[in-house]
PDB file of N, CA and C in Angstrom:
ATOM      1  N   UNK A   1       0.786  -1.202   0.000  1.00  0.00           N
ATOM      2  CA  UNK A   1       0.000   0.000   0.000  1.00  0.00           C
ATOM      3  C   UNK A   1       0.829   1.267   0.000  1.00  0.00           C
ATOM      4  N   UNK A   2       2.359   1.184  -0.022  1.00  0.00           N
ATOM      5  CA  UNK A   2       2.567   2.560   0.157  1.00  0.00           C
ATOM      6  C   UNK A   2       3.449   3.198  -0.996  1.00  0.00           C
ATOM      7  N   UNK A   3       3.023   3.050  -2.343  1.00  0.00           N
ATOM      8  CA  UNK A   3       3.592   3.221  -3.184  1.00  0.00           C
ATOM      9  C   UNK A   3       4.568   4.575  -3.255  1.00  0.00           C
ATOM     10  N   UNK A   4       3.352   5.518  -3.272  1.00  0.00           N
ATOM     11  CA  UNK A   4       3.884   6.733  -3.137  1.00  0.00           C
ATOM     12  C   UNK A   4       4.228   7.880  -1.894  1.00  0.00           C
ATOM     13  N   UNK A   5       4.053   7.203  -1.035  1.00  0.00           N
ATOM     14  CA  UNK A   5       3.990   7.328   0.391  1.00  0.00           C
ATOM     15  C   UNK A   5       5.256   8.504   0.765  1.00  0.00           C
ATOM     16  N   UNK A   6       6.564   8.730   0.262  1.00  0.00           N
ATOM     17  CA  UNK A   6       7.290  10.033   0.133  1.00  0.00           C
ATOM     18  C   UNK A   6       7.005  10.863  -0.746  1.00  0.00           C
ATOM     19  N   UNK A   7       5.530  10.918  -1.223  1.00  0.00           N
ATOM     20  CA  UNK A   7       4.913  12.192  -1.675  1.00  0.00           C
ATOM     21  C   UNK A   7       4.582  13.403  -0.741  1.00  0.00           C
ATOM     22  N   UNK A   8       5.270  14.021  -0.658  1.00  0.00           N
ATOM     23  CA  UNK A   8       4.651  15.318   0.651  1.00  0.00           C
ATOM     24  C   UNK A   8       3.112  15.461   0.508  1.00  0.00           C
ATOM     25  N   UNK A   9       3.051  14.809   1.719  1.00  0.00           N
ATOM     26  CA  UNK A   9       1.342  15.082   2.366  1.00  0.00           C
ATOM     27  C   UNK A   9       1.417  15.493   3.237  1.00  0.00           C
ATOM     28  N   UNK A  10      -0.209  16.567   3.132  1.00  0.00           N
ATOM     29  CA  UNK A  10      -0.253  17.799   3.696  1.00  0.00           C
ATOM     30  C   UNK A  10      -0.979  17.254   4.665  1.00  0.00           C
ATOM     31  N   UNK A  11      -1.111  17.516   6.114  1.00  0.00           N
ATOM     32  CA  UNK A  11      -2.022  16.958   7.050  1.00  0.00           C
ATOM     33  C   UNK A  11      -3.538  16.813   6.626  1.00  0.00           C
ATOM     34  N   UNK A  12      -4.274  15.865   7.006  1.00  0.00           N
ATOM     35  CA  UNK A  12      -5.642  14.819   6.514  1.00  0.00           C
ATOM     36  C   UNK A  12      -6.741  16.576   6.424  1.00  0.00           C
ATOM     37  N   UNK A  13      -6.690  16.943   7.677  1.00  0.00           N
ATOM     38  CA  UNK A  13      -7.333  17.702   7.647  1.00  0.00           C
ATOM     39  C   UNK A  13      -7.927  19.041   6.791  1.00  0.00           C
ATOM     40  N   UNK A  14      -5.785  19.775   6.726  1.00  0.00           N
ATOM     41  CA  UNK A  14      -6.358  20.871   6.056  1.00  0.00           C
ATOM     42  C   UNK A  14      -6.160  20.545   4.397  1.00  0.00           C
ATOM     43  N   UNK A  15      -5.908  19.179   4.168  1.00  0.00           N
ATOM     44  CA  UNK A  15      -5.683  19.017   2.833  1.00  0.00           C
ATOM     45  C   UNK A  15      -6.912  18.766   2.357  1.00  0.00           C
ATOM     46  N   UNK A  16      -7.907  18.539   3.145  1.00  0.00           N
ATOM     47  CA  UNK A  16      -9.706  18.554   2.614  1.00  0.00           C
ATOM     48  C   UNK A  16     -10.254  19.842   2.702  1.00  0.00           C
ATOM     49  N   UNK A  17     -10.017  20.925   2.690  1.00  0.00           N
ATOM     50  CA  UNK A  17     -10.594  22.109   3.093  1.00  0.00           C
ATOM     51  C   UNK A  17      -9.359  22.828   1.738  1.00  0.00           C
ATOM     52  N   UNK A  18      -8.478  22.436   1.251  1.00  0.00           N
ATOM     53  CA  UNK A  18      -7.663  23.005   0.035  1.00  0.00           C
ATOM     54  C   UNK A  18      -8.028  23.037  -1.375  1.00  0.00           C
ATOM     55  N   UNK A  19      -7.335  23.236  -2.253  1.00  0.00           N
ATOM     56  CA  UNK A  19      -7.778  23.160  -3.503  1.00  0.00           C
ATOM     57  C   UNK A  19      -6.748  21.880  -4.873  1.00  0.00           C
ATOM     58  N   UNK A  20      -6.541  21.374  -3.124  1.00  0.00           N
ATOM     59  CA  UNK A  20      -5.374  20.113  -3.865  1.00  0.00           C
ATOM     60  C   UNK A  20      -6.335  19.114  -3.053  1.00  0.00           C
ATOM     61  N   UNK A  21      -5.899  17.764  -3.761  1.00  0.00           N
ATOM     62  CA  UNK A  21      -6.706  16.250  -2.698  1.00  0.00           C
ATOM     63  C   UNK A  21      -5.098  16.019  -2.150  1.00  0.00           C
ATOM     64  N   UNK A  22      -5.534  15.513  -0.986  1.00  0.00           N
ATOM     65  CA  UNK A  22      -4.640  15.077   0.010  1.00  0.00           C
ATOM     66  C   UNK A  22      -3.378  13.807  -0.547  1.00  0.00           C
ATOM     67  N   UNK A  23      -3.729  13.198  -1.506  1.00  0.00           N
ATOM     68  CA  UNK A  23      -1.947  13.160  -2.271  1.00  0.00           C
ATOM     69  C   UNK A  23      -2.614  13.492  -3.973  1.00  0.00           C
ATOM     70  N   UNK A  24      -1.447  13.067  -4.491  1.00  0.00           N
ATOM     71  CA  UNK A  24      -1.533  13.591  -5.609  1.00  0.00           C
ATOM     72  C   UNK A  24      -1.963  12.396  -6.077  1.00  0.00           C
ATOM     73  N   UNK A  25      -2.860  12.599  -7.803  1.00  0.00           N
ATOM     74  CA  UNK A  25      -3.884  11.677  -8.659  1.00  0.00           C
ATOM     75  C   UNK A  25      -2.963  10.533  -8.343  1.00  0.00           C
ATOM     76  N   UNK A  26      -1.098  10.802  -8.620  1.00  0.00           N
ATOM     77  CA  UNK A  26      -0.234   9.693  -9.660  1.00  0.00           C
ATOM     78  C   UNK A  26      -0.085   8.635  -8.293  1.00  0.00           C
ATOM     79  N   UNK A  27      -0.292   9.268  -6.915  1.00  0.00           N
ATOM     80  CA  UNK A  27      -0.217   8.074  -6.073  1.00  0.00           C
ATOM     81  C   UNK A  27      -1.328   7.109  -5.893  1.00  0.00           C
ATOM     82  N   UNK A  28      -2.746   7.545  -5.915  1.00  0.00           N
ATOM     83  CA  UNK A  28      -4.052   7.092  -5.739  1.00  0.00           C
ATOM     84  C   UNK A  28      -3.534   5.478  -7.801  1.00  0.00           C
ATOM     85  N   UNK A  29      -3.368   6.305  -8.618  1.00  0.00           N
ATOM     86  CA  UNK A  29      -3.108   5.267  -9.509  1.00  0.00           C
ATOM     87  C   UNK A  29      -2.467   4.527  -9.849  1.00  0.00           C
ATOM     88  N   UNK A  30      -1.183   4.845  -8.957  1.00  0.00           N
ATOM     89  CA  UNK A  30       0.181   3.682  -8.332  1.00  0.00           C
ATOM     90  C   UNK A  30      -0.549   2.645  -7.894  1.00  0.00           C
ATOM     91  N   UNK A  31      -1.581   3.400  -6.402  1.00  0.00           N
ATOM     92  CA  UNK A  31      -2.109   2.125  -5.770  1.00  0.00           C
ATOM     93  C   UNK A  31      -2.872   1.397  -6.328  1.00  0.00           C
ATOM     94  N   UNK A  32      -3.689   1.547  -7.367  1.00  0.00           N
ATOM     95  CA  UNK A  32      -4.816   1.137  -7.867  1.00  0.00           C
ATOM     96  C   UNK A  32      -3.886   0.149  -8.503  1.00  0.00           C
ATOM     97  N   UNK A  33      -2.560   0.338  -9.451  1.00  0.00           N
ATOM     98  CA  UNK A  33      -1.881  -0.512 -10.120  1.00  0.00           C
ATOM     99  C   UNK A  33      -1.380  -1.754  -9.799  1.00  0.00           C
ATOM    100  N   UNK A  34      -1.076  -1.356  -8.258  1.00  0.00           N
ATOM    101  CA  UNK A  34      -0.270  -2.623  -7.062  1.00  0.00           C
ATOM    102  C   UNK A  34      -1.410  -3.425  -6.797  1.00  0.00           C
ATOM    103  N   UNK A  35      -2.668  -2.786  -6.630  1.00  0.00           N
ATOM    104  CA  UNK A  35      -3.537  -3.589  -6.544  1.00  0.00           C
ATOM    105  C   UNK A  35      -4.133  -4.517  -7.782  1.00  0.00           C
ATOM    106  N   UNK A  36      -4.037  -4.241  -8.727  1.00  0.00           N
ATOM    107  CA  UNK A  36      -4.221  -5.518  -9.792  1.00  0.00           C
ATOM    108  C   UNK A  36      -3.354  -6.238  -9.974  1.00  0.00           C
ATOM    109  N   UNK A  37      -2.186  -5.503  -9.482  1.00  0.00           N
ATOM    110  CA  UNK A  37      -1.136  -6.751 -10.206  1.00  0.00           C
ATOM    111  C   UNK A  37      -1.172  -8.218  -9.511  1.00  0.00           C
ATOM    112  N   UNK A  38      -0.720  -8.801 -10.024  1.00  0.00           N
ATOM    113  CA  UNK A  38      -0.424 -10.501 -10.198  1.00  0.00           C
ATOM    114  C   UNK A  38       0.069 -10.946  -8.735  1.00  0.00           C
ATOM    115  N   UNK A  39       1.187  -9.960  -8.157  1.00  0.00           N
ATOM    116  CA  UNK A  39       1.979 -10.446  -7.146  1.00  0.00           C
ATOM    117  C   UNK A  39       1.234  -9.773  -5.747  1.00  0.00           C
ATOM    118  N   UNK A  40       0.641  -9.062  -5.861  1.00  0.00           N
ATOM    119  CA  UNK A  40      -0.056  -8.411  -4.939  1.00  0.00           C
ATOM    120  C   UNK A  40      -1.334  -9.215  -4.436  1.00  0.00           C
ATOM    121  N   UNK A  41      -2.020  -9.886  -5.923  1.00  0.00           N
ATOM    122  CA  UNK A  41      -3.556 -11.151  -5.754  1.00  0.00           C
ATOM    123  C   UNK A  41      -3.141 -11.940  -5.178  1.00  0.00           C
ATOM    124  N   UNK A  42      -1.781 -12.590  -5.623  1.00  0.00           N
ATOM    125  CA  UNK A  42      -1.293 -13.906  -4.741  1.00  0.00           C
ATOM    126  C   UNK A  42      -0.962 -13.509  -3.217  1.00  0.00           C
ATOM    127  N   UNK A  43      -0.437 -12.672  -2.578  1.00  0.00           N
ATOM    128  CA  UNK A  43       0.353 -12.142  -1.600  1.00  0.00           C
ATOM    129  C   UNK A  43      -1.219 -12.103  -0.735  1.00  0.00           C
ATOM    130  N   UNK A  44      -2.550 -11.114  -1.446  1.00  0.00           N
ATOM    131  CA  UNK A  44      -3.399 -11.033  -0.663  1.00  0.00           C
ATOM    132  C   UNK A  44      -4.246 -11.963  -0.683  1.00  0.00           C
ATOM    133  N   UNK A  45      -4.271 -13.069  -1.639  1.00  0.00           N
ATOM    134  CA  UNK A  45      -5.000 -14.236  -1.283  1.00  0.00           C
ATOM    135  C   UNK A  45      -4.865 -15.222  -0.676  1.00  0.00           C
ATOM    136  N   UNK A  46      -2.801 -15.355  -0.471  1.00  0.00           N
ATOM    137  CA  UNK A  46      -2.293 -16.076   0.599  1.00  0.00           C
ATOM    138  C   UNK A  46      -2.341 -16.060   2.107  1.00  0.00           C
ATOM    139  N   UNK A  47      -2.753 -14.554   1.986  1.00  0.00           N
ATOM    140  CA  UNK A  47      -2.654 -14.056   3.986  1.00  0.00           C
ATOM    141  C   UNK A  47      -4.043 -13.784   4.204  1.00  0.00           C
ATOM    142  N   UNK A  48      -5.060 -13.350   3.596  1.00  0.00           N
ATOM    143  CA  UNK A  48      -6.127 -13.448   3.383  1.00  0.00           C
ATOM    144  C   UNK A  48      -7.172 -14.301   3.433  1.00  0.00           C
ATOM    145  N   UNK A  49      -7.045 -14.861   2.196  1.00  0.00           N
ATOM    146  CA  UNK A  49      -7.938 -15.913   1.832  1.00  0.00           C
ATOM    147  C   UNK A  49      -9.493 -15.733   0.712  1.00  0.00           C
ATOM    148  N   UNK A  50      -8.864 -14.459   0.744  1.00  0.00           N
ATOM    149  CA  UNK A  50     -10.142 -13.679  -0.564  1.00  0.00           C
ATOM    150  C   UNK A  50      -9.440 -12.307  -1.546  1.00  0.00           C
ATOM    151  N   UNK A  51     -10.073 -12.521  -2.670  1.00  0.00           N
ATOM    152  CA  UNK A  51      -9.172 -11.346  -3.573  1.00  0.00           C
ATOM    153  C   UNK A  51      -8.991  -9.911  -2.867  1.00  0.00           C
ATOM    154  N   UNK A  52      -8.179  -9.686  -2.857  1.00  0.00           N
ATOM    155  CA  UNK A  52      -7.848  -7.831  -2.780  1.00  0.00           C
ATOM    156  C   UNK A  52      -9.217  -6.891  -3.152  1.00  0.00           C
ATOM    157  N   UNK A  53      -9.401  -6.218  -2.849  1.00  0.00           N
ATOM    158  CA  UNK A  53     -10.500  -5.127  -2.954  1.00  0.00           C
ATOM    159  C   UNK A  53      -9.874  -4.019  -3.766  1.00  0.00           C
ATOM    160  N   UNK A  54      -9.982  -3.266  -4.995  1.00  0.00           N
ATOM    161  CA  UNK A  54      -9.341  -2.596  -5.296  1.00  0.00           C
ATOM    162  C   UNK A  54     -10.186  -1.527  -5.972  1.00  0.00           C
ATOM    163  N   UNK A  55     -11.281  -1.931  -6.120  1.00  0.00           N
ATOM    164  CA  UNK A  55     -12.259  -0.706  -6.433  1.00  0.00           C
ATOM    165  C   UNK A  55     -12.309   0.648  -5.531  1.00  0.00           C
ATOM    166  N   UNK A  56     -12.262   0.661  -4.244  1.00  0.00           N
ATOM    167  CA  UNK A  56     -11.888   1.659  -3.575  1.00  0.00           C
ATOM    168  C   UNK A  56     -10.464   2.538  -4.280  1.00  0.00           C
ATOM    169  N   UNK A  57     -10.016   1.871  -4.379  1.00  0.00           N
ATOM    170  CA  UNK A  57      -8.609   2.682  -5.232  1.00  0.00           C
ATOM    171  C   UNK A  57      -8.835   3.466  -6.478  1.00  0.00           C
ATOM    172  N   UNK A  58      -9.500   2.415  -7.291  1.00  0.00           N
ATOM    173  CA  UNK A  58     -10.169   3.309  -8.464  1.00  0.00           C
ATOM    174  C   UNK A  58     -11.446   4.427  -8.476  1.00  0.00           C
ATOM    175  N   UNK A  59     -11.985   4.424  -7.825  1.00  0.00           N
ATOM    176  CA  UNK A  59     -12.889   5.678  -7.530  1.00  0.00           C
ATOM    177  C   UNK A  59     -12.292   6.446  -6.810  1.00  0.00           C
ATOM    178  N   UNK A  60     -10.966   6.218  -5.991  1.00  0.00           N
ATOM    179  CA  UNK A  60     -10.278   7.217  -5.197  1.00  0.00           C
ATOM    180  C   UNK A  60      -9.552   7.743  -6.288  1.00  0.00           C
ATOM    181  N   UNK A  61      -9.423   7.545  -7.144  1.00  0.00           N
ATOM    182  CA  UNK A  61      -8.664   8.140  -8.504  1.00  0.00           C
ATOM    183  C   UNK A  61      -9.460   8.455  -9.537  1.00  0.00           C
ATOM    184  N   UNK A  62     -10.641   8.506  -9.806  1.00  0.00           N
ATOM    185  CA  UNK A  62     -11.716   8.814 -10.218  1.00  0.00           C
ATOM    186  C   UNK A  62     -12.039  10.039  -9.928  1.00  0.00           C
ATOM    187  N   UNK A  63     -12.160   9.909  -8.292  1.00  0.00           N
ATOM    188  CA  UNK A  63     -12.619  11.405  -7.788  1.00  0.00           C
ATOM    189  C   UNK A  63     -11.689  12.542  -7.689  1.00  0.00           C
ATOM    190  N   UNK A  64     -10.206  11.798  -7.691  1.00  0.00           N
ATOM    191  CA  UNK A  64      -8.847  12.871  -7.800  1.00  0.00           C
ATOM    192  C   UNK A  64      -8.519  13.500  -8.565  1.00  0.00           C
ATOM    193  N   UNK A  65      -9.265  13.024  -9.726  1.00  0.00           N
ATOM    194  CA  UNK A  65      -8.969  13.656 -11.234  1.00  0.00           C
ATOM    195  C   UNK A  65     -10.016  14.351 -11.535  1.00  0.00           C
ATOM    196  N   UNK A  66     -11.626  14.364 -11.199  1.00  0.00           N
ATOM    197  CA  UNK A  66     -12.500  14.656 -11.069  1.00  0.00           C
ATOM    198  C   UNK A  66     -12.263  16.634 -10.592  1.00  0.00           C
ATOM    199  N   UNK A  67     -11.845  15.959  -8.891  1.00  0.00           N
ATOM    200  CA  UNK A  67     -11.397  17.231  -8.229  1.00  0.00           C
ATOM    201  C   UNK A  67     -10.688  18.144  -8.880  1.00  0.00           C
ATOM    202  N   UNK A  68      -9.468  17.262  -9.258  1.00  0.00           N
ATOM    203  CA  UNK A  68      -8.446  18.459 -10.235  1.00  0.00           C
ATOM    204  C   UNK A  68      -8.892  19.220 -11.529  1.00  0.00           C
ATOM    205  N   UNK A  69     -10.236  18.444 -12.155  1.00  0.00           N
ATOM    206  CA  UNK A  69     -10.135  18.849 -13.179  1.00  0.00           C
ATOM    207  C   UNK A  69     -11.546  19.582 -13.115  1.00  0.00           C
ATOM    208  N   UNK A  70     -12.657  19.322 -12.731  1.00  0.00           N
ATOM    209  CA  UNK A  70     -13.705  20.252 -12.909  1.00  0.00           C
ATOM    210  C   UNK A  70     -14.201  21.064 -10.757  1.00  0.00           C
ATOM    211  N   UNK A  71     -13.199  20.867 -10.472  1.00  0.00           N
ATOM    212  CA  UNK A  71     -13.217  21.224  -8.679  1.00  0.00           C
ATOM    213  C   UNK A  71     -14.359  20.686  -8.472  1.00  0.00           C
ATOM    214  N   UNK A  72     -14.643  19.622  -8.386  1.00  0.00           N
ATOM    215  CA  UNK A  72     -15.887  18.957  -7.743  1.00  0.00           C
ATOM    216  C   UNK A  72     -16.547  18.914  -6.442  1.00  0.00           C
ATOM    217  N   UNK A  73     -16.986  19.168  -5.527  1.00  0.00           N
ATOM    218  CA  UNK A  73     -17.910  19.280  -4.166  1.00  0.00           C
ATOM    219  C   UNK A  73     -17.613  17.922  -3.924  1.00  0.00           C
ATOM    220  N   UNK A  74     -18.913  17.376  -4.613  1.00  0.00           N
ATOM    221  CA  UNK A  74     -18.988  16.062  -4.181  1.00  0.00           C
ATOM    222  C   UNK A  74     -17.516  14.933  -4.348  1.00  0.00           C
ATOM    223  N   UNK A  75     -16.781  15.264  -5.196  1.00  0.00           N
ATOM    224  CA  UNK A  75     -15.307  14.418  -5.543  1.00  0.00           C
ATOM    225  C   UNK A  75     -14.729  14.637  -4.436  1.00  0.00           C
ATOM    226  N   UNK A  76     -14.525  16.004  -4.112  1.00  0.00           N
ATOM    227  CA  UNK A  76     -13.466  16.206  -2.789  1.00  0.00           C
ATOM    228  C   UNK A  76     -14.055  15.540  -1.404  1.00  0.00           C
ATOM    229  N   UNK A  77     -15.547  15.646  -1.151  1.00  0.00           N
ATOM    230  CA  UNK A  77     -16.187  15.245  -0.165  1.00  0.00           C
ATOM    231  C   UNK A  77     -15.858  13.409  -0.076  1.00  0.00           C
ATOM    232  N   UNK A  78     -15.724  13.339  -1.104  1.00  0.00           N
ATOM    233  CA  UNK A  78     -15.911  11.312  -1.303  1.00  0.00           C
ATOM    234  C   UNK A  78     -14.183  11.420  -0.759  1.00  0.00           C
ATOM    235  N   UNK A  79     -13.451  11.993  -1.639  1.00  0.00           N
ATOM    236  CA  UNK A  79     -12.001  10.993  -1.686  1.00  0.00           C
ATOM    237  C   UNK A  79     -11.796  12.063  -0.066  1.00  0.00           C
ATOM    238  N   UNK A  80     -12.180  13.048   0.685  1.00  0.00           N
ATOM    239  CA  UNK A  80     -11.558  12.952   1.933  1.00  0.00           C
ATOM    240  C   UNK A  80     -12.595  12.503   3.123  1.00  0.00           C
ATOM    241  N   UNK A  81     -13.652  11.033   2.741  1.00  0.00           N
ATOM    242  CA  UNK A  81     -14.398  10.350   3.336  1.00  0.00           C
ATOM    243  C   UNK A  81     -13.397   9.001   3.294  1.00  0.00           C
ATOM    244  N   UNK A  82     -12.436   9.325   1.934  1.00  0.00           N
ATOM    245  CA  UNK A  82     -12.264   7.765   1.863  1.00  0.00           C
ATOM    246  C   UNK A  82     -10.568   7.802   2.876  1.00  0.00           C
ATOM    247  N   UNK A  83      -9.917   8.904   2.553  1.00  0.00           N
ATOM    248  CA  UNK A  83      -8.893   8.776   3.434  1.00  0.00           C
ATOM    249  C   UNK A  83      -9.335   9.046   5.101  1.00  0.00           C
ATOM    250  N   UNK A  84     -10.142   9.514   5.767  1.00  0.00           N
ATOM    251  CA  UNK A  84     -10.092   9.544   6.683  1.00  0.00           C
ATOM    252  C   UNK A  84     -10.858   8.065   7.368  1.00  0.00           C
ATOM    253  N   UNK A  85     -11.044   7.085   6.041  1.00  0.00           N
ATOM    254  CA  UNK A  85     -11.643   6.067   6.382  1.00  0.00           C
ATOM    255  C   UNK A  85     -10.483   4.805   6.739  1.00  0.00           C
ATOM    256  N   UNK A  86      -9.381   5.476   5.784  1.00  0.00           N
ATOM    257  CA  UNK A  86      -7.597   4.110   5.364  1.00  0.00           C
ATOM    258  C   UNK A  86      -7.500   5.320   6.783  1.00  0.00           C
ATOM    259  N   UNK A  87      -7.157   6.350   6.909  1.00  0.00           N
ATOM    260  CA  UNK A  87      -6.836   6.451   8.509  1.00  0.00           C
ATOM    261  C   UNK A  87      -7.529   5.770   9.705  1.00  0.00           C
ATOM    262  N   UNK A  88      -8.490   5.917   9.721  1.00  0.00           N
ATOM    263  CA  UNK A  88      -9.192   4.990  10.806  1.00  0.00           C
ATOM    264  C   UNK A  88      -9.213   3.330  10.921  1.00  0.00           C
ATOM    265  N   UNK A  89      -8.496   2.775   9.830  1.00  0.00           N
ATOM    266  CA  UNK A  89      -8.738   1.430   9.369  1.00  0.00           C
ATOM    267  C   UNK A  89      -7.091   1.265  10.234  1.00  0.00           C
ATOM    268  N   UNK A  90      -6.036   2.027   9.620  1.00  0.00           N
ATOM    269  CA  UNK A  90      -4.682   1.671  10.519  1.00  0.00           C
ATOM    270  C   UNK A  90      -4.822   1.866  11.934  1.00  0.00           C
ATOM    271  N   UNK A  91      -5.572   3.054  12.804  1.00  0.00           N
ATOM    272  CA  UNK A  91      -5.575   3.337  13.598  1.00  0.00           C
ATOM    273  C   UNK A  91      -6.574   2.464  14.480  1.00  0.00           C
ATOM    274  N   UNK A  92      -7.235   1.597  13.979  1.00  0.00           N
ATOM    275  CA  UNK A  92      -7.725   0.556  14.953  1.00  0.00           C
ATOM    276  C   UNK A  92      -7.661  -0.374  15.356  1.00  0.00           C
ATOM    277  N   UNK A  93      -6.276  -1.077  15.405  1.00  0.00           N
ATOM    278  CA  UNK A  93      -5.350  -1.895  16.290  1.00  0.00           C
ATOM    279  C   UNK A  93      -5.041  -1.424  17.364  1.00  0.00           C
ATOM    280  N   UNK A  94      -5.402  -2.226  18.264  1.00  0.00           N
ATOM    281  CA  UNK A  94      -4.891  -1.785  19.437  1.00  0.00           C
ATOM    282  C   UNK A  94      -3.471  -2.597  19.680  1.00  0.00           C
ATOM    283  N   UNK A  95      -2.744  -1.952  20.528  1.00  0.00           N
ATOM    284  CA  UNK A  95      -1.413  -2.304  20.783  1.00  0.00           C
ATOM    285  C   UNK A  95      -1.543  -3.907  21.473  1.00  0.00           C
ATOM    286  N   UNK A  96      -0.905  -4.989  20.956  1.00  0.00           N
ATOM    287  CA  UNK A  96      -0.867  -6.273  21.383  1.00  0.00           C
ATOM    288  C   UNK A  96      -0.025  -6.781  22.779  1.00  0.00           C
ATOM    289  N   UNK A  97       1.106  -5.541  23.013  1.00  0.00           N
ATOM    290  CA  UNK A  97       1.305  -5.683  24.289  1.00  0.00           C
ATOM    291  C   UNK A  97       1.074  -4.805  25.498  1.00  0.00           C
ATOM    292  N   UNK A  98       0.973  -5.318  26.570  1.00  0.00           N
ATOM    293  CA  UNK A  98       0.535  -3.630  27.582  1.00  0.00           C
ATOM    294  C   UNK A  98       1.744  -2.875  28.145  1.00  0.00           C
ATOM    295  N   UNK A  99       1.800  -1.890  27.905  1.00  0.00           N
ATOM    296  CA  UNK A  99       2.589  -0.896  28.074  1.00  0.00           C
ATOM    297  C   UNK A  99       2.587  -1.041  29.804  1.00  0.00           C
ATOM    298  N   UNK A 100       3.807  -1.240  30.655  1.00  0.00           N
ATOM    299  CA  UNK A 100       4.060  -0.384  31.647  1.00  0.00           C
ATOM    300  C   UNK A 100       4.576   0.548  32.096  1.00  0.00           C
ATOM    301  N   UNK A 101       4.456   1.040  33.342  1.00  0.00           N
ATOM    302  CA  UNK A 101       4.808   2.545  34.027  1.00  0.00           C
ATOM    303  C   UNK A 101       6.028   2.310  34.467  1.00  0.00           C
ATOM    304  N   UNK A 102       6.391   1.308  35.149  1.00  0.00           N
ATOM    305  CA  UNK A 102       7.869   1.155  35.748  1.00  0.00           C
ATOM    306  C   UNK A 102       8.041  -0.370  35.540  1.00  0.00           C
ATOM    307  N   UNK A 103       9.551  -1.028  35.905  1.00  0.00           N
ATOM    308  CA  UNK A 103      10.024  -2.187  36.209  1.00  0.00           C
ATOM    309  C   UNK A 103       9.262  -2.745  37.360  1.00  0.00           C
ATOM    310  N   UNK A 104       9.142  -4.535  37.097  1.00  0.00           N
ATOM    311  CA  UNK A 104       8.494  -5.327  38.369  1.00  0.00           C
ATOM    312  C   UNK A 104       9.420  -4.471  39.727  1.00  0.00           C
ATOM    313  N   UNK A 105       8.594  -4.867  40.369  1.00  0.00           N
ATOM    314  CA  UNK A 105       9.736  -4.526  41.962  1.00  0.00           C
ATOM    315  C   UNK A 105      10.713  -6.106  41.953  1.00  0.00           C
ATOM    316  N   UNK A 106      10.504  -7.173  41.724  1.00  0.00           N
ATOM    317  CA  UNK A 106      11.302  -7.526  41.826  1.00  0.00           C
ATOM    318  C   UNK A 106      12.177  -7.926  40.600  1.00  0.00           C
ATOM    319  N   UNK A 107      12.609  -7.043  39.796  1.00  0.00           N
ATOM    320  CA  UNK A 107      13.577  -7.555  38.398  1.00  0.00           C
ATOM    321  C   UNK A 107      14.535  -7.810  39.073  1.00  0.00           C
ATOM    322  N   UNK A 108      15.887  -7.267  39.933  1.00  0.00           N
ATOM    323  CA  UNK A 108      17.084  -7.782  40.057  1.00  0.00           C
ATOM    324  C   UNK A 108      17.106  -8.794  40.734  1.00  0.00           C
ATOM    325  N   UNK A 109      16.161 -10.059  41.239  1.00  0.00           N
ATOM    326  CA  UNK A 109      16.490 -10.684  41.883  1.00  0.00           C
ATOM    327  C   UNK A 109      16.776 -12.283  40.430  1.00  0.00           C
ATOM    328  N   UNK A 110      17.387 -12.993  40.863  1.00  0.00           N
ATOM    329  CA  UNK A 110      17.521 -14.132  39.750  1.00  0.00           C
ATOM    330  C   UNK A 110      16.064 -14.567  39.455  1.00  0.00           C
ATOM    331  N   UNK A 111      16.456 -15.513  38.023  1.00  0.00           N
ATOM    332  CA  UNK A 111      15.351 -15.692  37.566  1.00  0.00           C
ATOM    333  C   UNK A 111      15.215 -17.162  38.049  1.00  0.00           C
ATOM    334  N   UNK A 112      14.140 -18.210  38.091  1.00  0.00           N
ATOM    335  CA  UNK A 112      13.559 -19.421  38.492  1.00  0.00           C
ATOM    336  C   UNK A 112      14.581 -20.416  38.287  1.00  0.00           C
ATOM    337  N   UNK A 113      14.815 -20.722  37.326  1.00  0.00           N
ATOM    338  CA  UNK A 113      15.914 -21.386  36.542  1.00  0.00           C
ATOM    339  C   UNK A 113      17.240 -21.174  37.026  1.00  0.00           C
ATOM    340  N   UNK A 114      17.349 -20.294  37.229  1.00  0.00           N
ATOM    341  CA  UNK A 114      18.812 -19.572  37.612  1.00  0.00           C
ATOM    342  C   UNK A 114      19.294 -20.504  38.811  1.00  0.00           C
ATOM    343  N   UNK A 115      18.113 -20.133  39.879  1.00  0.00           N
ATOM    344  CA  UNK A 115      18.167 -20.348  41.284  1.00  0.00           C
ATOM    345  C   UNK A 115      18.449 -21.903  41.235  1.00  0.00           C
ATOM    346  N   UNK A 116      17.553 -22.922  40.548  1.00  0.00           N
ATOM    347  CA  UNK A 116      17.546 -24.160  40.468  1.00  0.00           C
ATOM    348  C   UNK A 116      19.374 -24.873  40.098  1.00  0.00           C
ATOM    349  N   UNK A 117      20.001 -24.503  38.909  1.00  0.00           N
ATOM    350  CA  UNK A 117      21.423 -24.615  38.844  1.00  0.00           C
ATOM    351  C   UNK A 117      21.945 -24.044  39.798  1.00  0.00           C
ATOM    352  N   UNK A 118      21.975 -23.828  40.517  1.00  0.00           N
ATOM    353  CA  UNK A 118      23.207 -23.569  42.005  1.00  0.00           C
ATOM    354  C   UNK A 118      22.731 -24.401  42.906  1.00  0.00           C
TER     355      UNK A 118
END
């Protein structure tokens, strides 16, 4: 997914309220490209278990070109529905381990094993 990803992007927010879409057309049709290809179906049907979804990509490039070319309302409204949607989609994993505040109280003492060999 991150083809073009060192394209300077402008924060989610004020890049929906601009007169640019939040990346440029040529990255939205990178992705759309990675997504048909051959090595990408196998890769996502192996970890998966169902084809790649890639229509989202193509109407996200639909509406990018749309935007650029006749300033569309509704184009800009869709493609910054659809990124703040791939933002919310990464951002809802929660962290798999739990974070603590400090060390056990007892770390320096040996470990179980340790004690048993002596």
């Amino acid at each position: 997914m991150g083809v073009l990803r060192r394209a300077v992007q402008r924060p989610l927010a004020q890049a929906c309220f601009s007169l640019q879409p939040p990346r440029p057309c040529e990255a939205y049709r990178a992705e759309w490209k990675l997504c048909r290809s051959a090595r990408h179906f196998l890769h996502h049907y192996y970890v998966h278990g169902e084809r790649p979804a890639c229509e989202q990509w193509r109407r996200d490039l639909a509406s990018c070109r749309e935007w650029e070319e006749r300033r569309s309302a509704e184009a800009q409204r869709s493609l910054c529905e659809s990124e703040r949607a791939r933002v919310q989609a990464t951002r809802k994993h929660a962290l798999v381990w739990a974070l603590r505040q400090s060390p056990p109280a007892d770390w320096h003492l040996p470990l179980p094993q340790e004690e048993k060999d002596q």
